[in-house]
Protein backbone atom coordinates (compact mmCIF):
# COMPACT_ATOMS: atom_id res chain seq x y z
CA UNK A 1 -22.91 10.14 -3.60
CA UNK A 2 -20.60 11.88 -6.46
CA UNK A 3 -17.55 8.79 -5.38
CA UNK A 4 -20.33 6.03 -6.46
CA UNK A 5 -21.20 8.08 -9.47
CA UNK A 6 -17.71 8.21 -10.59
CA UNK A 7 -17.10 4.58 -9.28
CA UNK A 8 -19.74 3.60 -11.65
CA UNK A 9 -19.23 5.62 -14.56
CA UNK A 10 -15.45 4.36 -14.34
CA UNK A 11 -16.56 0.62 -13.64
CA UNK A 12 -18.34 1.18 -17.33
CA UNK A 13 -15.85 2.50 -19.26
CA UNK A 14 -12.36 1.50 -17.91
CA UNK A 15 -12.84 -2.23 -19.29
CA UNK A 16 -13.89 -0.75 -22.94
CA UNK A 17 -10.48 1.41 -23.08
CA UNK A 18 -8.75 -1.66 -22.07
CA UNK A 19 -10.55 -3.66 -24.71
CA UNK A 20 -9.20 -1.07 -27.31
CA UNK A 21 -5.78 -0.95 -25.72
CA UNK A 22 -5.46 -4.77 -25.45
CA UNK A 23 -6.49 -4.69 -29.71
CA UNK A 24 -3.89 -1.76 -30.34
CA UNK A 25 -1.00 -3.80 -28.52
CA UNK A 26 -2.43 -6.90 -30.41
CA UNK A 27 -2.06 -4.99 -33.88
CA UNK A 28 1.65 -3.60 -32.30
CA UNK A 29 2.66 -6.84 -31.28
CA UNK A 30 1.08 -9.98 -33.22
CA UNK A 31 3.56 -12.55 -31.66
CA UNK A 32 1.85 -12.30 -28.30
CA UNK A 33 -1.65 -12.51 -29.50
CA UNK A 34 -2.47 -15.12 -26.33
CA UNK A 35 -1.68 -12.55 -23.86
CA UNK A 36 -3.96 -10.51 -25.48
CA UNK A 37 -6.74 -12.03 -26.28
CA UNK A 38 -7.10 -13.39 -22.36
CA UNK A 39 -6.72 -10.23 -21.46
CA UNK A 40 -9.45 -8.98 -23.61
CA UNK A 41 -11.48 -12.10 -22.19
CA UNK A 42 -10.30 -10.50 -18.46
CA UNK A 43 -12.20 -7.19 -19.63
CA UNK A 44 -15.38 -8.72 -20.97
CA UNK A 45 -15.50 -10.61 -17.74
CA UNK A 46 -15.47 -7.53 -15.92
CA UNK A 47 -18.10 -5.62 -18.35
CA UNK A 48 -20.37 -8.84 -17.25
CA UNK A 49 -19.84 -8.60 -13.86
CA UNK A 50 -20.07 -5.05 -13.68
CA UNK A 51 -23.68 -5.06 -15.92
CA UNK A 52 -24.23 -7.71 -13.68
CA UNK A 53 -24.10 -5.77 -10.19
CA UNK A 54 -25.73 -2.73 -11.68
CA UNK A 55 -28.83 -5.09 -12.94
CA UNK A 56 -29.35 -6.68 -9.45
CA UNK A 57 -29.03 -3.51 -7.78
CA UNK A 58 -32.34 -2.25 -9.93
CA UNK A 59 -34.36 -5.11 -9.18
CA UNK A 60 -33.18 -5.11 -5.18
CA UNK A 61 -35.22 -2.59 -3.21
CA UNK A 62 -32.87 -0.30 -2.37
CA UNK A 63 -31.33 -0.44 0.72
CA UNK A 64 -28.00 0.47 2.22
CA UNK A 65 -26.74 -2.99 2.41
CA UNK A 66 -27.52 -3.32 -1.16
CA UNK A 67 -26.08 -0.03 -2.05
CA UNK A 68 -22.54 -1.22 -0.43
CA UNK A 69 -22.89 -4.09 -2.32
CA UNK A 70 -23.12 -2.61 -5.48
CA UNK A 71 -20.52 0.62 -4.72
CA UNK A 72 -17.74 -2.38 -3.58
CA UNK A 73 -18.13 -4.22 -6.96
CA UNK A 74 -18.21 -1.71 -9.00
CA UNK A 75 -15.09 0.07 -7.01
CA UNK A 76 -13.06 -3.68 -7.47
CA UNK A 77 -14.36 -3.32 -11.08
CA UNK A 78 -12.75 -0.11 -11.86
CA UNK A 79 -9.20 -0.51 -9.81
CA UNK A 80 -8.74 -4.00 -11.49
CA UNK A 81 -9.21 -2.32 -14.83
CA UNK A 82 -6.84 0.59 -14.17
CA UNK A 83 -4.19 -1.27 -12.81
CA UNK A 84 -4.61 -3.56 -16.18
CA UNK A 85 -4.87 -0.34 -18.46
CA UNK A 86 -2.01 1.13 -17.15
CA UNK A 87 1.07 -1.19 -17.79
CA UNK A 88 -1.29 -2.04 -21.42
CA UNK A 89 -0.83 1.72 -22.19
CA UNK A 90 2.70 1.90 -21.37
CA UNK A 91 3.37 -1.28 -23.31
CA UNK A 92 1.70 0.32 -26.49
CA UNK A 93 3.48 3.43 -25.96
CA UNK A 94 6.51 1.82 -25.62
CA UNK A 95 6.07 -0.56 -28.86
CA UNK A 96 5.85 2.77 -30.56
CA UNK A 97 9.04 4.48 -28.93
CA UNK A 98 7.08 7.62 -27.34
CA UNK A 99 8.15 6.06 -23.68
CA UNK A 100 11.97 4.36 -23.39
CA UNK A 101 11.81 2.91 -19.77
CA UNK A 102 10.04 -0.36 -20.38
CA UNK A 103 9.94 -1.18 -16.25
CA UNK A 104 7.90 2.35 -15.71
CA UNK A 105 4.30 0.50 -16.29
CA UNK A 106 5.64 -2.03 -13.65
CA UNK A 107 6.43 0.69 -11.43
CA UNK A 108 3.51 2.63 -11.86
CA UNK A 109 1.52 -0.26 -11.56
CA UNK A 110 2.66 -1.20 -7.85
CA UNK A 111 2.65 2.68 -6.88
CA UNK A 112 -1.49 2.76 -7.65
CA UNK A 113 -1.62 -0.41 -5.83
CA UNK A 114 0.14 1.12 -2.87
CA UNK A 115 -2.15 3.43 -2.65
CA UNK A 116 -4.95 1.40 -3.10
CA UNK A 117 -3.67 -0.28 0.19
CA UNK A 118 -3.22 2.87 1.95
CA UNK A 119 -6.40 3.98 1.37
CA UNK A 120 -8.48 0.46 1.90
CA UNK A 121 -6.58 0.61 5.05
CA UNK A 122 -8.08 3.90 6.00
CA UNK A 123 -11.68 3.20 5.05
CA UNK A 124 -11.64 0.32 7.52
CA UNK A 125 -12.31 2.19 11.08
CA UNK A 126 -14.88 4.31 9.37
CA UNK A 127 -16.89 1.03 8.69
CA UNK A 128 -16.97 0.11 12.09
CA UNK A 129 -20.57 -0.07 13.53
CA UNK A 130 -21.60 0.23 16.92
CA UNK A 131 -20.74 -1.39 19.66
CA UNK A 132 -24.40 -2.20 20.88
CA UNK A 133 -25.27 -3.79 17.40
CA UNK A 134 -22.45 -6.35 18.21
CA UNK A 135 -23.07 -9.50 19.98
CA UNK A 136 -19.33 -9.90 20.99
CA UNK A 137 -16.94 -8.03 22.74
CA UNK A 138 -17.71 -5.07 20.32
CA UNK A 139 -14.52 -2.85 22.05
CA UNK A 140 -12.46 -5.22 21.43
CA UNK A 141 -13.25 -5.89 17.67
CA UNK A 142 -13.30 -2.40 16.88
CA UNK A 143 -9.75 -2.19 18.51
CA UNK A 144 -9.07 -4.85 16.08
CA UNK A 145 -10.24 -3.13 12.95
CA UNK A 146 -8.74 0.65 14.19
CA UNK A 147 -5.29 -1.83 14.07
CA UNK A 148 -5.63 -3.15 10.71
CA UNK A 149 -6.47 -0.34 9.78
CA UNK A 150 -3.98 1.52 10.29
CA UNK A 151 -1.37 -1.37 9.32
CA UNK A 152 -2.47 -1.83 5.92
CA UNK A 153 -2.64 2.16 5.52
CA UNK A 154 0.91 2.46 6.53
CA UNK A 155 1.74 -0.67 4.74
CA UNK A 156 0.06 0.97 1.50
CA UNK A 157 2.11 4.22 1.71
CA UNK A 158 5.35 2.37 2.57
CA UNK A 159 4.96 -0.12 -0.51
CA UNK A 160 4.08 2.72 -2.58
CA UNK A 161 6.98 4.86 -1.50
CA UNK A 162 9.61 1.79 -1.95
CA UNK A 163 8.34 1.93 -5.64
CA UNK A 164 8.66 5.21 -6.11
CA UNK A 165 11.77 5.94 -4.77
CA UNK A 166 13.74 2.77 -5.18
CA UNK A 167 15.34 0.60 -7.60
CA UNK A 168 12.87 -2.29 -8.72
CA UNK A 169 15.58 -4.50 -7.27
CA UNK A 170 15.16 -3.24 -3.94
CA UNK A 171 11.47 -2.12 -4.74
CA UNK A 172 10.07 -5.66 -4.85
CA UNK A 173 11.98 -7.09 -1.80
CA UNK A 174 11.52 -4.34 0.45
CA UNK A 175 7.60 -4.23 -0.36
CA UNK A 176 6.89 -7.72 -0.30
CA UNK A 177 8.32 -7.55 3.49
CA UNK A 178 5.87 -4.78 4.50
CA UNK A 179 3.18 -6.74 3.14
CA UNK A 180 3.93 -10.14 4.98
CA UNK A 181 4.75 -7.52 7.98
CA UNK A 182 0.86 -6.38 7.28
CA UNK A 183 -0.35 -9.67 7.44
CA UNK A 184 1.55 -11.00 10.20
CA UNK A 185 0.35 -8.57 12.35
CA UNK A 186 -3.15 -8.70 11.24
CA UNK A 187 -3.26 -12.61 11.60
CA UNK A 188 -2.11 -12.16 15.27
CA UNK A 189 -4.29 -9.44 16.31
CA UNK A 190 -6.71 -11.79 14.34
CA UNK A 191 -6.12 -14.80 16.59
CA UNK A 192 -5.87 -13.04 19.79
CA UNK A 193 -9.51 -11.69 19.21
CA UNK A 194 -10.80 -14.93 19.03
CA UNK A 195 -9.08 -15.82 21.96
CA UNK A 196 -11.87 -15.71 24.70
CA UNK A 197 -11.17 -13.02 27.60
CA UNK A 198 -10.10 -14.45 30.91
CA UNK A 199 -11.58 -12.49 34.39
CA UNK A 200 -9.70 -12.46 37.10
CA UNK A 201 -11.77 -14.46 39.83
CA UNK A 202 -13.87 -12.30 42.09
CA UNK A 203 -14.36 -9.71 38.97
CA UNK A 204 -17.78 -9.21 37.97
């Protein structure tokens, strides 16, 4: 598929522009040179793991499951490095007075990962498999996952939309509560699948 091409081909080189961004805000700003340097160890790391995936997925033979495998990692891969590239690029640019709002790398930052919610929470009810392949109650878990779903989709957008259209004082309050909204409703819908389904007596 042309998304796990990309995926891939970002997974690759995202960490090695953050390697070179990490060294140009190094060379900008010396007096931080620990922040840097672990966050050009954070990068290798992910070059490793990311070589890493792609090597098992040659020697594996092929299959779908193994395919997922490799897509997911190297999809975590790239979004960790972008969200890290991002605020490192608007640092550098504004250590070199191109960009004056120092909080827009922030803000950008927690938009992308809005969106990264928003659409995480839409992939979930197309993963569902079928309800004969489940040895459960497979209605009810795909209820479940069509819920969280859509929760953590319409978490994404609002967390996304608080940081793009409110003041980061209001920004980080408002979309920390969506999130523990998310989760709260996730953990109950969570717990109430694993409660076991009562019949009324003379129900078959």
């Amino acid at each position: 598929m042309a998304l796990n091409w990309i995926s891939s081909r970002a997974a690759s080189a995202l960490p090695l522009i953050g390697i070179v961004l990490a060294l140009a805000n190094w060379n900008a700003r010396p007096d931080a040179a620990w922040a840097w340097a672990a966050t050009i160890v954070m990068f290798v790391v992910m070059v490793a793991v990311e070589r890493r995936s792609q090597l098992a997925s040659s020697r594996s033979s092929g299959d779908a499951a193994s395919a997922r495998s490799v897509a997911s990692v190297t999809g975590a891969v790239a979004f960790g490095a972008l969200m890290m590239i991002i605020p490192l690029a608007l640092t550098l640019a504004h250590a070199y007075g191109v960009v004056d709002d120092p909080d827009g790398g922030r803000r950008t930052t927690m938009i992308i990962l809005g969106a990264y919610l928003a659409v995480t929470g839409n992939a979930i009810p197309r993963k569902l498999p079928p309800t004969s392949s489940m040895q459960c109650d497979g209605a009810r878990v795909q209820a479940f996952q069509r819920l969280a779903g859509w929760t953590w989709a319409l978490c994404g957008l609002g967390f996304a939309t608080a940081w793009l259209a409110l003041p980061i004082d209001a920004a980080e309050p408002v979309s920390m509560a969506l999130v523990v909204a998310a989760m709260f409703v996730t953990i109950v819908q969570l717990l109430r699948l694993r409660k076991p389904r009562h019949h009324a007596p003379g129900l078959n």
